[in-house]
PDB file of N, CA and C in Angstrom:
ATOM      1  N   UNK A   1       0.830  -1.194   0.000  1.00  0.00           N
ATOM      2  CA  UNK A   1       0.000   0.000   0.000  1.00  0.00           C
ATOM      3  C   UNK A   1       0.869   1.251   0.000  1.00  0.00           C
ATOM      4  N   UNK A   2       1.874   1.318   0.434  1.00  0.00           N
ATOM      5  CA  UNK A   2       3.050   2.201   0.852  1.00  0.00           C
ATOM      6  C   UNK A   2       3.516   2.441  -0.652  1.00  0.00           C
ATOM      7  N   UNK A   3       4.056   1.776  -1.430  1.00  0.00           N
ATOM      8  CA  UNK A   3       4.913   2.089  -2.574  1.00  0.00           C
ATOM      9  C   UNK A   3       3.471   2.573  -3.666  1.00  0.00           C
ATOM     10  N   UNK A   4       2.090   1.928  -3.154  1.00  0.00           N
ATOM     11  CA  UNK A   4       1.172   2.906  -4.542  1.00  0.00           C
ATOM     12  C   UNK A   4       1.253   3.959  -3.923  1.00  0.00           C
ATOM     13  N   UNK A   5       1.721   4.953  -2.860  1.00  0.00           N
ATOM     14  CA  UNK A   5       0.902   5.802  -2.455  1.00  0.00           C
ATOM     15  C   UNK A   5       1.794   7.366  -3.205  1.00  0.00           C
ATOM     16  N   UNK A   6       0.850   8.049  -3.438  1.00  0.00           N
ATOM     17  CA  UNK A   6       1.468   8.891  -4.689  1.00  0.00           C
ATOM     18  C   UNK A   6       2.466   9.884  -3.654  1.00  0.00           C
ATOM     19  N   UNK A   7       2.845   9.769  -2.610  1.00  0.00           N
ATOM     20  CA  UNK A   7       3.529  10.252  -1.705  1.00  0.00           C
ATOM     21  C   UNK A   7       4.943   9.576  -1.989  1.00  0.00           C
ATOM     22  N   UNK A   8       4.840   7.972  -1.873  1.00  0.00           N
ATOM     23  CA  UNK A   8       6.575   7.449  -1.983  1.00  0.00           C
ATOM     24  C   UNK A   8       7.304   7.415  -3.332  1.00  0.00           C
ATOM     25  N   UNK A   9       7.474   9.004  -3.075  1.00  0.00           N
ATOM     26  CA  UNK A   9       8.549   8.925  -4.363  1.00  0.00           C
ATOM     27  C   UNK A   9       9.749   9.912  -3.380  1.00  0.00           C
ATOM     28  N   UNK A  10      10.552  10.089  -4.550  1.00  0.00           N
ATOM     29  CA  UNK A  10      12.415  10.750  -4.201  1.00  0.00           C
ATOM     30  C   UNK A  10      12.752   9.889  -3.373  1.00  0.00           C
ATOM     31  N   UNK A  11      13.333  10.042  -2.399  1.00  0.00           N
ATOM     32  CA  UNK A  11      13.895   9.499  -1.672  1.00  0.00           C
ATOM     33  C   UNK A  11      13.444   8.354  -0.525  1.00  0.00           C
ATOM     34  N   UNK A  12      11.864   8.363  -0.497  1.00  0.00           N
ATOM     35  CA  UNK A  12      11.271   8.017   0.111  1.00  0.00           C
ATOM     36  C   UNK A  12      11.086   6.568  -0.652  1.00  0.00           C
ATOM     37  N   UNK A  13      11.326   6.260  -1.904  1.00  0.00           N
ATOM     38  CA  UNK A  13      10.924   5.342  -3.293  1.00  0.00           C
ATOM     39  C   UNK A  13      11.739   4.521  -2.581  1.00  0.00           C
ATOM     40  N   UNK A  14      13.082   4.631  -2.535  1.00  0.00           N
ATOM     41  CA  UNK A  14      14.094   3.679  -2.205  1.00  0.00           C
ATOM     42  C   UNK A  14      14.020   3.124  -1.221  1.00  0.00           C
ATOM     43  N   UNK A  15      13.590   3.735   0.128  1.00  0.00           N
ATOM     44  CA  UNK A  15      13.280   3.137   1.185  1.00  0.00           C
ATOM     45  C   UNK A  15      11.715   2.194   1.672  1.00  0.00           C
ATOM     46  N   UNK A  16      10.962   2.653   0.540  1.00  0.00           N
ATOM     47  CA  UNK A  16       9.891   1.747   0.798  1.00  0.00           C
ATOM     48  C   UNK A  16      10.270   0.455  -0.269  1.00  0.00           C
ATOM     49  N   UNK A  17      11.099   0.435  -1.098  1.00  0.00           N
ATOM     50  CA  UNK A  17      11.260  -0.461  -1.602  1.00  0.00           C
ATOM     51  C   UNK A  17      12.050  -1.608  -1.366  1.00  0.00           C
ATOM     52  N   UNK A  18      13.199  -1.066  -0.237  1.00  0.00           N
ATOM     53  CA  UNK A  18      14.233  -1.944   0.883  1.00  0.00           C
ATOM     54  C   UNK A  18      12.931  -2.346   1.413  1.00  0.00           C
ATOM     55  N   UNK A  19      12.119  -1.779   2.404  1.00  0.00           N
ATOM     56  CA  UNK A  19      10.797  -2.071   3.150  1.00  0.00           C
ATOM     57  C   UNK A  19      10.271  -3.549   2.534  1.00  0.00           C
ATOM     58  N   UNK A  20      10.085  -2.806   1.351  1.00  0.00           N
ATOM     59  CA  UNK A  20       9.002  -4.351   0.390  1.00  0.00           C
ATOM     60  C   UNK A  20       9.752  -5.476   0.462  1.00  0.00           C
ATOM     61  N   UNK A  21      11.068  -5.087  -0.083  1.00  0.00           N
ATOM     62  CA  UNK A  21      11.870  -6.362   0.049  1.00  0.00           C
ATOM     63  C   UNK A  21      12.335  -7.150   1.473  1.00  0.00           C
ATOM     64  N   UNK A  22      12.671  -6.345   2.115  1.00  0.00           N
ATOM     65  CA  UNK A  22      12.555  -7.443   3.611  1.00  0.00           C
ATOM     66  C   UNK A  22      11.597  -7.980   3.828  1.00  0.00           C
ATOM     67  N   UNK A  23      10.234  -7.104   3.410  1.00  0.00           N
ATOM     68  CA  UNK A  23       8.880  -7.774   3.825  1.00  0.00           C
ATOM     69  C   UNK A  23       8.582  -9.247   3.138  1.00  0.00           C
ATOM     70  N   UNK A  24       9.070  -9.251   1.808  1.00  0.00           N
ATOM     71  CA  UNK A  24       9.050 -10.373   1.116  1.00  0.00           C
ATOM     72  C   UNK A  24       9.684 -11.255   1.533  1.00  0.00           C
ATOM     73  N   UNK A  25      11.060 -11.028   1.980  1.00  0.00           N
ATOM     74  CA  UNK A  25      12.053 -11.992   2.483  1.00  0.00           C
ATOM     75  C   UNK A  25      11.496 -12.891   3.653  1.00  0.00           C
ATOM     76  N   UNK A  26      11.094 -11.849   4.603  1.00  0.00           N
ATOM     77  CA  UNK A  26      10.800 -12.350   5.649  1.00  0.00           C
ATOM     78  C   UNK A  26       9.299 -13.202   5.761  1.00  0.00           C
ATOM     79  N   UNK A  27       8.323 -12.877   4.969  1.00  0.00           N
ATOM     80  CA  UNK A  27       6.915 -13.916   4.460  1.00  0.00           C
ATOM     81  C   UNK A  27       7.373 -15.507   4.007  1.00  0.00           C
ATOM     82  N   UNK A  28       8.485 -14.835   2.927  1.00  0.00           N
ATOM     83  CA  UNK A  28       9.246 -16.398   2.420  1.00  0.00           C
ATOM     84  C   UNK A  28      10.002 -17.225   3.300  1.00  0.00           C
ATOM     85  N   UNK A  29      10.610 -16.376   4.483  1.00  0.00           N
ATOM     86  CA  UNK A  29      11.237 -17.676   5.317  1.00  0.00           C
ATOM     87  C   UNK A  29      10.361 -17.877   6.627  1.00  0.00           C
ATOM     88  N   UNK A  30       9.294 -17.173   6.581  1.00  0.00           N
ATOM     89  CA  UNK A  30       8.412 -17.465   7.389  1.00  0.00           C
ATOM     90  C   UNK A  30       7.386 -18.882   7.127  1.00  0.00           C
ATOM     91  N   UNK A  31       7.303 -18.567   5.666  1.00  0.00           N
ATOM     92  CA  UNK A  31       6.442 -20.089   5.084  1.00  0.00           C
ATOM     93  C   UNK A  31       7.069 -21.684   5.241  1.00  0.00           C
ATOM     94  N   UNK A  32       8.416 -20.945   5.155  1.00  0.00           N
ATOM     95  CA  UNK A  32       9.685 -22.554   5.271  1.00  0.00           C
ATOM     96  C   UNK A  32       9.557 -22.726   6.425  1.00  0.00           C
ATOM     97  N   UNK A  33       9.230 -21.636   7.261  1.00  0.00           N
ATOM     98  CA  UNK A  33       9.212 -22.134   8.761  1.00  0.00           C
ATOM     99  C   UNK A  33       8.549 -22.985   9.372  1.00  0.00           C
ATOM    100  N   UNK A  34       7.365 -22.498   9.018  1.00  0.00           N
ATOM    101  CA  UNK A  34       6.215 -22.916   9.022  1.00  0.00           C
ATOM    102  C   UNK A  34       6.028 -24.658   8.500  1.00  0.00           C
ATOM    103  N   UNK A  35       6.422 -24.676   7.783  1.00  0.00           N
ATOM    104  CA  UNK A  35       6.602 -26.259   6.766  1.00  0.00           C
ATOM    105  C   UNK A  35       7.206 -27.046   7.810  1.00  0.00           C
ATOM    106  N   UNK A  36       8.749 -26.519   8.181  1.00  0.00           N
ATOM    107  CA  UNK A  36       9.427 -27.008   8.444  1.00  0.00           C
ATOM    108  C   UNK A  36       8.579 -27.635   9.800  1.00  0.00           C
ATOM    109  N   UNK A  37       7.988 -26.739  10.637  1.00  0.00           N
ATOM    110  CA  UNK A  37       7.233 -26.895  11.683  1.00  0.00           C
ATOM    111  C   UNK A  37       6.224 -27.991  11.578  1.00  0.00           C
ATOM    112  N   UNK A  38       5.604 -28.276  10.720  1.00  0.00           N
ATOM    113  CA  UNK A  38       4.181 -28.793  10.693  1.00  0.00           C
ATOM    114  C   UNK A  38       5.410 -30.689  10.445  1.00  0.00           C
ATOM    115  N   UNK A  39       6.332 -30.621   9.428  1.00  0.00           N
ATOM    116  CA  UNK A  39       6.762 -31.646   8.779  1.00  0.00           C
ATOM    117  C   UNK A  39       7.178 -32.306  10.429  1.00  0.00           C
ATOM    118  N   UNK A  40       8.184 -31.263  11.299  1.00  0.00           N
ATOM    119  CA  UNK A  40       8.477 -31.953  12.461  1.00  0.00           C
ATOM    120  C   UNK A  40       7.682 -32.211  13.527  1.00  0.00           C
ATOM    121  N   UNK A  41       6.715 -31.651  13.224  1.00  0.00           N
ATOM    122  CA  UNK A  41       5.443 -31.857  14.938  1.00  0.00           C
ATOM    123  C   UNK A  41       5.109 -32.798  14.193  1.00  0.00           C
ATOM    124  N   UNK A  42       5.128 -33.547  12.665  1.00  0.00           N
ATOM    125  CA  UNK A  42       4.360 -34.698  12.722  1.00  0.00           C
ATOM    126  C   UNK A  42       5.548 -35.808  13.021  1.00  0.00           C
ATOM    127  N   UNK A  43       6.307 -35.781  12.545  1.00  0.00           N
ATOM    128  CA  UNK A  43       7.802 -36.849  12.654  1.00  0.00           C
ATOM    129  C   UNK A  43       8.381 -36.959  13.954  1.00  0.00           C
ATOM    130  N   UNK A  44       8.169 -36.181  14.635  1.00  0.00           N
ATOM    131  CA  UNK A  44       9.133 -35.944  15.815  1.00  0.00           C
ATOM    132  C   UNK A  44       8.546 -36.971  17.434  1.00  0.00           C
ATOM    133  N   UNK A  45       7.194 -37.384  17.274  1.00  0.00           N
ATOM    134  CA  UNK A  45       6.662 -38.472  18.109  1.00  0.00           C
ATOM    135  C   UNK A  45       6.672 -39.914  17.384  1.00  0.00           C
ATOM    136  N   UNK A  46       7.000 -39.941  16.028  1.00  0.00           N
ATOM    137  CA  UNK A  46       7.452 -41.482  15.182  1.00  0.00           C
ATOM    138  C   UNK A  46       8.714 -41.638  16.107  1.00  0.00           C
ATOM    139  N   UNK A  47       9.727 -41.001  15.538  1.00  0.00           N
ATOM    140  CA  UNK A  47      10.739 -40.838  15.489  1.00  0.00           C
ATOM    141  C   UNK A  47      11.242 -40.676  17.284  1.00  0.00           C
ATOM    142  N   UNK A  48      10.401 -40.434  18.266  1.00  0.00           N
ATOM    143  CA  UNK A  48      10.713 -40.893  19.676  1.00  0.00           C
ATOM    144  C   UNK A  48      10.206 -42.544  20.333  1.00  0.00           C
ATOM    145  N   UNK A  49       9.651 -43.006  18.797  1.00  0.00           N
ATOM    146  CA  UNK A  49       9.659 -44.355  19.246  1.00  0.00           C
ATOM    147  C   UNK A  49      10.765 -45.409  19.547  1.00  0.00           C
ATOM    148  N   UNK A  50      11.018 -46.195  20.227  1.00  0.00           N
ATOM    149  CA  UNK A  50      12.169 -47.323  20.833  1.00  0.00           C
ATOM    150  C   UNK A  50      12.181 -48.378  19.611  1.00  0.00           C
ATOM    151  N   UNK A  51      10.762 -48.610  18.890  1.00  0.00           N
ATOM    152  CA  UNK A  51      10.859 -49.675  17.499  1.00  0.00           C
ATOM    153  C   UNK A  51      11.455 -48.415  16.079  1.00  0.00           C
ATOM    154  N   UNK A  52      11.573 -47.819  15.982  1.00  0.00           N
ATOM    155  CA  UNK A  52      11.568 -46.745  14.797  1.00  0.00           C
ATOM    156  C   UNK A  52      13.537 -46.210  15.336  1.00  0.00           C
ATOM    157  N   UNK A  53      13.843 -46.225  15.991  1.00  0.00           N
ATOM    158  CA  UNK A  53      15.304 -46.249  16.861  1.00  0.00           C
ATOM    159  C   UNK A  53      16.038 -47.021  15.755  1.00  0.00           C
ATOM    160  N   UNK A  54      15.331 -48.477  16.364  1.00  0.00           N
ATOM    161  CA  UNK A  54      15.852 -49.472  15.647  1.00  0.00           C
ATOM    162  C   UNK A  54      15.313 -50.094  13.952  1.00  0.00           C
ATOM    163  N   UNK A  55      14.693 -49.710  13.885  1.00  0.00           N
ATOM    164  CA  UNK A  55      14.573 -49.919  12.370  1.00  0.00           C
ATOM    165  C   UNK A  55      14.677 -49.006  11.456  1.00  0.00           C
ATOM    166  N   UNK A  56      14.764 -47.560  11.990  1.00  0.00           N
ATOM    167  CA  UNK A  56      15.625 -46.866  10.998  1.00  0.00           C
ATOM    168  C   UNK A  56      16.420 -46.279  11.159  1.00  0.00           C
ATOM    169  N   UNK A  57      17.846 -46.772  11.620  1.00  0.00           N
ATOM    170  CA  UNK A  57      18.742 -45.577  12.522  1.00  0.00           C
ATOM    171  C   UNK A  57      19.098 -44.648  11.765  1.00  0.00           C
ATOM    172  N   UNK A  58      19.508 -44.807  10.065  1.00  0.00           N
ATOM    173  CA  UNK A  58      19.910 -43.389   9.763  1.00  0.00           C
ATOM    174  C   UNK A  58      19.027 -42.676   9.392  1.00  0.00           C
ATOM    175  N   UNK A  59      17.864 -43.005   9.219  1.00  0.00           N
ATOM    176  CA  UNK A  59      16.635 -41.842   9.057  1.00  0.00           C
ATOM    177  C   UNK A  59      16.681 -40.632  10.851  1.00  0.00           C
ATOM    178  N   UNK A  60      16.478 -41.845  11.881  1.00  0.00           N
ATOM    179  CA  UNK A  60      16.704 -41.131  13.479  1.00  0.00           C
ATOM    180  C   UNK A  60      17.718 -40.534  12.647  1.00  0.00           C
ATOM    181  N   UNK A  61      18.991 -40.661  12.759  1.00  0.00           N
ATOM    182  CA  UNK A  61      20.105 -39.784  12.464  1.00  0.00           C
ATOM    183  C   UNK A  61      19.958 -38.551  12.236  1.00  0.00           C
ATOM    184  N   UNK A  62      19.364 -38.468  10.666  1.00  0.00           N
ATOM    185  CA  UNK A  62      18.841 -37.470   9.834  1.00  0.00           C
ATOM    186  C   UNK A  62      17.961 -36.609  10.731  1.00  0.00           C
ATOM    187  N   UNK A  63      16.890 -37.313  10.922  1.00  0.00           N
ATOM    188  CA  UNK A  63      16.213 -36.343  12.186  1.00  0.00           C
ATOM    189  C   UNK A  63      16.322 -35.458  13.357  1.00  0.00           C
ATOM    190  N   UNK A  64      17.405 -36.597  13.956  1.00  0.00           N
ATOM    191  CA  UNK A  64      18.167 -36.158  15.195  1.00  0.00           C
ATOM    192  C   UNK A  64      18.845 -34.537  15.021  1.00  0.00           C
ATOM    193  N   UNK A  65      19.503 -34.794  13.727  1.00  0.00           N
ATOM    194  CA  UNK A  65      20.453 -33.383  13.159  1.00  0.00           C
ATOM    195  C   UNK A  65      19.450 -32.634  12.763  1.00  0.00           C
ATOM    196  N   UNK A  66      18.292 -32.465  12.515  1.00  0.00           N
ATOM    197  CA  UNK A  66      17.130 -31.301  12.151  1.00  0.00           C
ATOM    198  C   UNK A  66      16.546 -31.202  13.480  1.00  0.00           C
ATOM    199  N   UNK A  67      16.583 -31.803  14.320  1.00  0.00           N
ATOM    200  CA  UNK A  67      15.925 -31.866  15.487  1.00  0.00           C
ATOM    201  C   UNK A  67      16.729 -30.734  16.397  1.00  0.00           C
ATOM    202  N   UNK A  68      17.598 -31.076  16.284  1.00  0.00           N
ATOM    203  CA  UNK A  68      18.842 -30.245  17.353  1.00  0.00           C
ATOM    204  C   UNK A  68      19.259 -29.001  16.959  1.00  0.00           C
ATOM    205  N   UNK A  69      19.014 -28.632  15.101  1.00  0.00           N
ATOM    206  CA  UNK A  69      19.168 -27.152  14.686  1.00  0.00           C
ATOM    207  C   UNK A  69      17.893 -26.514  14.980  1.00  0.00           C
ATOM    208  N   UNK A  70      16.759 -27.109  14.660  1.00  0.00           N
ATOM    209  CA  UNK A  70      15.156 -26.957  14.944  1.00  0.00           C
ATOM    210  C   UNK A  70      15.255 -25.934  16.275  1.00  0.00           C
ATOM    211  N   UNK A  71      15.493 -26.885  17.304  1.00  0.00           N
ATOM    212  CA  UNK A  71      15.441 -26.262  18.320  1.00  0.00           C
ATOM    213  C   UNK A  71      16.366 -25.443  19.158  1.00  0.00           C
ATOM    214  N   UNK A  72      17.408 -24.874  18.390  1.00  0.00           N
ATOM    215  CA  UNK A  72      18.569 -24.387  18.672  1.00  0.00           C
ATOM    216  C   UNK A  72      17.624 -22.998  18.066  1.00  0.00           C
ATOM    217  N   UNK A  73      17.518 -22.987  16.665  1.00  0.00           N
ATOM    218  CA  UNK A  73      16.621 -21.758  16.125  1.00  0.00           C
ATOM    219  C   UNK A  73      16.058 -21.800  17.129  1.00  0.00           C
ATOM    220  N   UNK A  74      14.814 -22.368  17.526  1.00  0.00           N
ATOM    221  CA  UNK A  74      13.390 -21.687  18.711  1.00  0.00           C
ATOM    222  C   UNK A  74      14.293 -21.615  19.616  1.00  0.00           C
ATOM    223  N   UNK A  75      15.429 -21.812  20.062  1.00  0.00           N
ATOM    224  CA  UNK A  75      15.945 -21.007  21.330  1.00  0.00           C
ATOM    225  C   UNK A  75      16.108 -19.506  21.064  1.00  0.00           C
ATOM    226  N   UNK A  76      16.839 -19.388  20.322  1.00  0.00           N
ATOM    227  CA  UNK A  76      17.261 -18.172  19.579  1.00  0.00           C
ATOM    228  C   UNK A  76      15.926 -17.486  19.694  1.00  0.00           C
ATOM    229  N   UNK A  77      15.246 -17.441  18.805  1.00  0.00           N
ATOM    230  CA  UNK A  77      13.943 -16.625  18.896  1.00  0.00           C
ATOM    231  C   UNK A  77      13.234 -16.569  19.739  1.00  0.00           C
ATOM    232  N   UNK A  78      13.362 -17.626  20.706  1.00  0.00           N
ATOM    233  CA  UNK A  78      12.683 -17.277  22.243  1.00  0.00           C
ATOM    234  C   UNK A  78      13.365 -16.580  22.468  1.00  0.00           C
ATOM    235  N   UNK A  79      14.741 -16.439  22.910  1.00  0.00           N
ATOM    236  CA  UNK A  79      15.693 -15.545  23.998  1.00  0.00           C
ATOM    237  C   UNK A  79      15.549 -14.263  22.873  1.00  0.00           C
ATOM    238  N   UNK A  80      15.746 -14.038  21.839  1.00  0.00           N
ATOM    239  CA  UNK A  80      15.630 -12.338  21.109  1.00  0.00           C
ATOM    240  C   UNK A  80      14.440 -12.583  20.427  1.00  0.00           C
ATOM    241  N   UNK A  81      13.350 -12.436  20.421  1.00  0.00           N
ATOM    242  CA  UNK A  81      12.173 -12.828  19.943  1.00  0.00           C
ATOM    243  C   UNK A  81      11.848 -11.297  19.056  1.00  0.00           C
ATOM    244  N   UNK A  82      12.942 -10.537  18.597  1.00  0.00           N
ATOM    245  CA  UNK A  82      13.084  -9.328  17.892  1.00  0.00           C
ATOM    246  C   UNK A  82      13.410 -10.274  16.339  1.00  0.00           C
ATOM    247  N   UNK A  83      11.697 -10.459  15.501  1.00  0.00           N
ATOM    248  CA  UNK A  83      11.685 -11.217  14.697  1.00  0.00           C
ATOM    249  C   UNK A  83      12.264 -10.302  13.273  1.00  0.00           C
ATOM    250  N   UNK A  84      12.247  -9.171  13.188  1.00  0.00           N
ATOM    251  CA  UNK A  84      12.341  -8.135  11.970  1.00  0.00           C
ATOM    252  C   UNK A  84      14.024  -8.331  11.935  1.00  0.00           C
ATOM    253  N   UNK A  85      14.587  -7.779  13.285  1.00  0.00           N
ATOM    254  CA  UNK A  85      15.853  -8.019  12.924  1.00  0.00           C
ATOM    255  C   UNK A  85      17.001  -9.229  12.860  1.00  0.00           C
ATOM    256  N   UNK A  86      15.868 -10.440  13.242  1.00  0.00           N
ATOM    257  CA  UNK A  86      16.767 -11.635  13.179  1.00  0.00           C
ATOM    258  C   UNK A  86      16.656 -12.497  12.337  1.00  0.00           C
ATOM    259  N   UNK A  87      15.835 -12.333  11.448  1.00  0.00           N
ATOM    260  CA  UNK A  87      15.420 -13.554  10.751  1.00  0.00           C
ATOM    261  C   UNK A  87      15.646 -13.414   9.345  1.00  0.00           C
ATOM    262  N   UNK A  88      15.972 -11.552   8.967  1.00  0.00           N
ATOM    263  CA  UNK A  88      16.103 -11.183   7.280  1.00  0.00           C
ATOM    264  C   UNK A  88      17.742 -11.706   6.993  1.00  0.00           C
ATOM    265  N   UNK A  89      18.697 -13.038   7.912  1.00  0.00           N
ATOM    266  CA  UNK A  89      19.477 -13.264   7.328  1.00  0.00           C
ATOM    267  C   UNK A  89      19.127 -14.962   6.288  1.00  0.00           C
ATOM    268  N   UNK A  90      20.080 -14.852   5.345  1.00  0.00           N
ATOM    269  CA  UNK A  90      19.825 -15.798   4.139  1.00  0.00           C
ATOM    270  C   UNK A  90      19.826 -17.253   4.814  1.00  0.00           C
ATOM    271  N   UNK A  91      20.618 -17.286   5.970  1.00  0.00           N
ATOM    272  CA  UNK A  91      20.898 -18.657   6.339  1.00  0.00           C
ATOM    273  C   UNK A  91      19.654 -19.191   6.840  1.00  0.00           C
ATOM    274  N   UNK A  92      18.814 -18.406   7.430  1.00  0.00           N
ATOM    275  CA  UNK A  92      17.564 -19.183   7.752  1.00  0.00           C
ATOM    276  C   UNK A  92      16.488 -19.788   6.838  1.00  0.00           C
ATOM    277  N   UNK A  93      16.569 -19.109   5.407  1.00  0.00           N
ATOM    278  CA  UNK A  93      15.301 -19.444   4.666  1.00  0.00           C
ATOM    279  C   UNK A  93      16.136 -20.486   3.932  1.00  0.00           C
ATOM    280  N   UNK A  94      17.562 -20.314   4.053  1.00  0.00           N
ATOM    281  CA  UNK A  94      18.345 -21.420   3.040  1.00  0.00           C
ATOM    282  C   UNK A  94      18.085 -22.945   3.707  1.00  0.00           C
ATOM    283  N   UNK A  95      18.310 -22.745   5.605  1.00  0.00           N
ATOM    284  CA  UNK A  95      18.059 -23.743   6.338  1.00  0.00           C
ATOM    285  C   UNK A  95      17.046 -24.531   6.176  1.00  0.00           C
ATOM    286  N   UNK A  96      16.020 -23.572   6.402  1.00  0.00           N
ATOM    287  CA  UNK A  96      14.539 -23.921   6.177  1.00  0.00           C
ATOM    288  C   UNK A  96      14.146 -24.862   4.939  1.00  0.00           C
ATOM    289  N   UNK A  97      14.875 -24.142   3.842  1.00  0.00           N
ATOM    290  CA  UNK A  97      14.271 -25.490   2.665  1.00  0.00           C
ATOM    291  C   UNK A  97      15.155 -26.396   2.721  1.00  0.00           C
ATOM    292  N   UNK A  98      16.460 -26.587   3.129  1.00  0.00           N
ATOM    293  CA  UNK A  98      17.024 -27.653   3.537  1.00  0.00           C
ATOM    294  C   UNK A  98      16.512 -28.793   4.070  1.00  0.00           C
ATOM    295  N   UNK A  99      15.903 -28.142   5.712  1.00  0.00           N
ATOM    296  CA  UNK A  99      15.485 -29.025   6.465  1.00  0.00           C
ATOM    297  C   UNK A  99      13.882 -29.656   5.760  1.00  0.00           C
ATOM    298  N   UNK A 100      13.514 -28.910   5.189  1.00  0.00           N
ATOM    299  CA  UNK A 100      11.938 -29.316   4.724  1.00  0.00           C
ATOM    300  C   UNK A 100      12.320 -30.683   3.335  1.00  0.00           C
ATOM    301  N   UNK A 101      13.404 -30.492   2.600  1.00  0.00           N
ATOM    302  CA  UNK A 101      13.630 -31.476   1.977  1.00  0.00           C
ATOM    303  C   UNK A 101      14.055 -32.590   2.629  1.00  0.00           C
ATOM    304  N   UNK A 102      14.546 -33.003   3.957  1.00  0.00           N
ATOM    305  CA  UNK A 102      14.656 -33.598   4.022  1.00  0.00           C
ATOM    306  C   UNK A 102      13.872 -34.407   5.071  1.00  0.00           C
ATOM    307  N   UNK A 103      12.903 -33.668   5.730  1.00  0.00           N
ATOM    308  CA  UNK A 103      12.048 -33.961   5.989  1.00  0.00           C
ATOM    309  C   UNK A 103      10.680 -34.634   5.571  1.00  0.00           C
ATOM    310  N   UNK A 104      10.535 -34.270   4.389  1.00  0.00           N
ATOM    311  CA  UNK A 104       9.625 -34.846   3.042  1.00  0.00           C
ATOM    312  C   UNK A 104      10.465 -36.552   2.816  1.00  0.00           C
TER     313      UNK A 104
END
């Protein structure tokens, strides 16, 4: 709404347009998040089973290592829960489809 408004122009153009673009950034690694979230709240009570241990250890493996960055992120964002300035870096949305592929 900001960049139609016949007001953001000169100098003001450039900065609503940094604006748009974080805003985008941050929707897009918000959606991976999100994925990533739904893929592990469903896997993550299989995958604490004692038969599933043992019949698929390197899948556990795989898990184990998304499990432990998973919640290393939600530490992070619990303890600075200042979401604008922590999250517009690349490594998270790169993480995010990482972990969602291999979660699938």
């Amino acid at each position: 709404m900001i960049k139609a408004s016949p007001y953001a122009k000169g100098n003001i153009e450039k900065t609503v347009k940094t604006l748009e673009q974080k805003m985008n950034w941050i929707q897009d690694t918000l959606d991976y998040w999100m994925k990533v979230q739904r893929g592990w709240m469903y896997l993550e009570p299989i995958f604490a089973s004692d038969d599933i241990k043992k019949d698929l250890p390197e899948e556990k493996r795989k898990f184990d290592s998304i499990d432990s960055n998973w919640r290393q992120i939600m530490q992070k964002f619990y303890n600075e829960p200042n979401l604008w300035e922590n999250i517009d870096s690349e490594k998270y949305k790169t993480d995010f489809v990482g972990y969602n592929g291999h979660l699938e």
